[in-house]
Protein backbone atom coordinates (compact mmCIF):
# COMPACT_ATOMS: atom_id res chain seq x y z
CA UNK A 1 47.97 74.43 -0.05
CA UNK A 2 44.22 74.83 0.18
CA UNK A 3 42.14 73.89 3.03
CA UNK A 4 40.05 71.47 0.85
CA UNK A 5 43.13 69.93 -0.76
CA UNK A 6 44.36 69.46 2.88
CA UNK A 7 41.48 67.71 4.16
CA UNK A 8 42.00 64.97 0.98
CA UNK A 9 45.23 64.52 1.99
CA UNK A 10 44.09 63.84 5.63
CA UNK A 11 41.70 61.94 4.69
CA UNK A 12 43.47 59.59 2.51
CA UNK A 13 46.25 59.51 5.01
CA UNK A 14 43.64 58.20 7.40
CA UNK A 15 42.46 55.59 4.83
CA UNK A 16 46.42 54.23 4.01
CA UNK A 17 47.12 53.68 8.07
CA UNK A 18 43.28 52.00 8.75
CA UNK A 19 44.30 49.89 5.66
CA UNK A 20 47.79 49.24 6.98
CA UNK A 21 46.25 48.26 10.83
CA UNK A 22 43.70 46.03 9.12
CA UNK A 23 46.44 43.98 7.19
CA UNK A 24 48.98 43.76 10.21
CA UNK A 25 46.11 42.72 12.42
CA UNK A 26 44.95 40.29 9.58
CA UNK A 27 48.90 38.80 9.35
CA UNK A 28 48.94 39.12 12.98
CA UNK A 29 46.35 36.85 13.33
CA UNK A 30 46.94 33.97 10.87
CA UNK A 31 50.48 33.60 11.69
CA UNK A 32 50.38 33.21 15.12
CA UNK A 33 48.28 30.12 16.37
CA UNK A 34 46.55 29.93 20.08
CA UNK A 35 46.08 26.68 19.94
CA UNK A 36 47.34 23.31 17.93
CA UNK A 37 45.81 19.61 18.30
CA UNK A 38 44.45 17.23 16.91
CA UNK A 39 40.70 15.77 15.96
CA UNK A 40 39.72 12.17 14.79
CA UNK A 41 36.51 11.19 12.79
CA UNK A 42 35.12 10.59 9.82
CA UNK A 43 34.78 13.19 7.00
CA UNK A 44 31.52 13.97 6.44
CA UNK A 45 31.37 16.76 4.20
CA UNK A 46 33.90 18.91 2.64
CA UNK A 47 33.46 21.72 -0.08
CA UNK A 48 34.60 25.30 -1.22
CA UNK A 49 32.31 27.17 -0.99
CA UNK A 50 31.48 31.69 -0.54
CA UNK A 51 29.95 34.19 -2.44
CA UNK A 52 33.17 36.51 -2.98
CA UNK A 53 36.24 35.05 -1.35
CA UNK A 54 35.84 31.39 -2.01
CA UNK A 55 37.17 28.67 1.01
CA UNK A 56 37.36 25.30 1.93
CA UNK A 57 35.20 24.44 4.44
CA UNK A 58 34.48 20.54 6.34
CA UNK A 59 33.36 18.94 8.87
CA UNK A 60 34.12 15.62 10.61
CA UNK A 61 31.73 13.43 12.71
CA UNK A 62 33.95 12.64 15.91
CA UNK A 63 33.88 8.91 17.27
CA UNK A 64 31.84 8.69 20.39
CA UNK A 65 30.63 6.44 22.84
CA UNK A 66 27.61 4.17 21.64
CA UNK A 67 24.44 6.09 22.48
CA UNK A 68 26.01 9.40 22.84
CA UNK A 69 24.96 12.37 20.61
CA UNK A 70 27.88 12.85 18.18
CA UNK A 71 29.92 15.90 17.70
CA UNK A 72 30.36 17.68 15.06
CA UNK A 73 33.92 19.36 13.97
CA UNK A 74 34.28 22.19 11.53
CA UNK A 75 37.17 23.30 10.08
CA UNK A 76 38.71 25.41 6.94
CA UNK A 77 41.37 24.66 4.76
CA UNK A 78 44.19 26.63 3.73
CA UNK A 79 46.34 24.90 1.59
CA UNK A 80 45.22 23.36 -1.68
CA UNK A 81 47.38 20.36 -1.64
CA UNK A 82 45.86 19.30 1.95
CA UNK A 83 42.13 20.32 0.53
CA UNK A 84 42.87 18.02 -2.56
CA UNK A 85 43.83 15.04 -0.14
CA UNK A 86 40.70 15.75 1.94
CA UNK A 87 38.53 15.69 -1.36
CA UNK A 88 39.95 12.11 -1.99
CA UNK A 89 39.35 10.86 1.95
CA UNK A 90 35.50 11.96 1.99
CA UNK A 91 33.48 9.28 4.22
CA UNK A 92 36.79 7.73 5.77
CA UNK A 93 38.14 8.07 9.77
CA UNK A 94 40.38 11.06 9.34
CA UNK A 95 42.79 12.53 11.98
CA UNK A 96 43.07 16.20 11.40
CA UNK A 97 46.00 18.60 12.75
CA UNK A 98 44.57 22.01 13.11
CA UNK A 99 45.78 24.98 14.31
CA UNK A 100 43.39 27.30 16.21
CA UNK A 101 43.05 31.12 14.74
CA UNK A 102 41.47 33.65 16.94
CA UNK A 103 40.20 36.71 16.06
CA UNK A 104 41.25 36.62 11.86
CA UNK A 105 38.83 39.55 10.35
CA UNK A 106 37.23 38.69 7.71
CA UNK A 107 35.71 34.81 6.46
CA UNK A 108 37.95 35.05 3.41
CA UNK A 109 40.66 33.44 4.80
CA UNK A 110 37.99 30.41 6.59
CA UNK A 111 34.38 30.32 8.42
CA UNK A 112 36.07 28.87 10.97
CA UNK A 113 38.54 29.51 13.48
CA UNK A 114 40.19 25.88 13.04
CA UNK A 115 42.47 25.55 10.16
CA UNK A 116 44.18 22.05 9.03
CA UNK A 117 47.38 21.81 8.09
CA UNK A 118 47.90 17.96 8.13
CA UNK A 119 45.75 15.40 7.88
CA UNK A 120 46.36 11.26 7.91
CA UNK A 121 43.72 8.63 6.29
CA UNK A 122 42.91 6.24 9.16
């Protein structure tokens, strides 16, 4: 075998495992939750939205006390049957279930670490 044939190889070995890392870290990662709860407010705004890898993002305006500045909670959306549901509750009290995702590599799977997988109309 050549040297220059030898060096593709190596190369495209290289390319196969950094490939392989990036997908076990990437299953790693939305399989395994660090945190669960769950959030209560009203749906503000909700919407797919990305230039390549298209997601559902929202965002819900948690209760507060009178006089406090509100929060604001954003979250993505997974599942399409949950996203429909949230389409249909826009501008009503919401309580979310989320699950908390640290560290997933890339915003194609959600611009956010929080990612609903229930959700009840209030």
């Amino acid at each position: 075998m050549t040297r220059p044939s030898r060096l593709i190889l190596v190369l495209l070995g290289l390319i196969v495992v950094a490939a392989l890392v990036f997908w076990a870290y990437a299953l790693i990662t939305l399989n395994y939750a660090y945190s669960e709860g769950e959030r209560a407010g009203y749906l503000q705004k909700f919407s797919k939205r990305g230039w390549i890898c298209k997601t559902w993002e929202g965002e819900i305006l948690l209760t507060s006390m009178p006089g406090a500045i509100p929060e604001k909670f954003e979250f993505s959306v997974r599942d399409d049957e949950v996203a429909r549901q949230l389409m249909a509750a826009t501008g009503k009290r919401v309580l979310l279930s989320y699950e908390q995702h640290k560290g997933v590599p890339t915003s194609c799977f959600g611009e956010t670490e929080y990612f609903v997988e229930r959700l009840q109309i209030q």
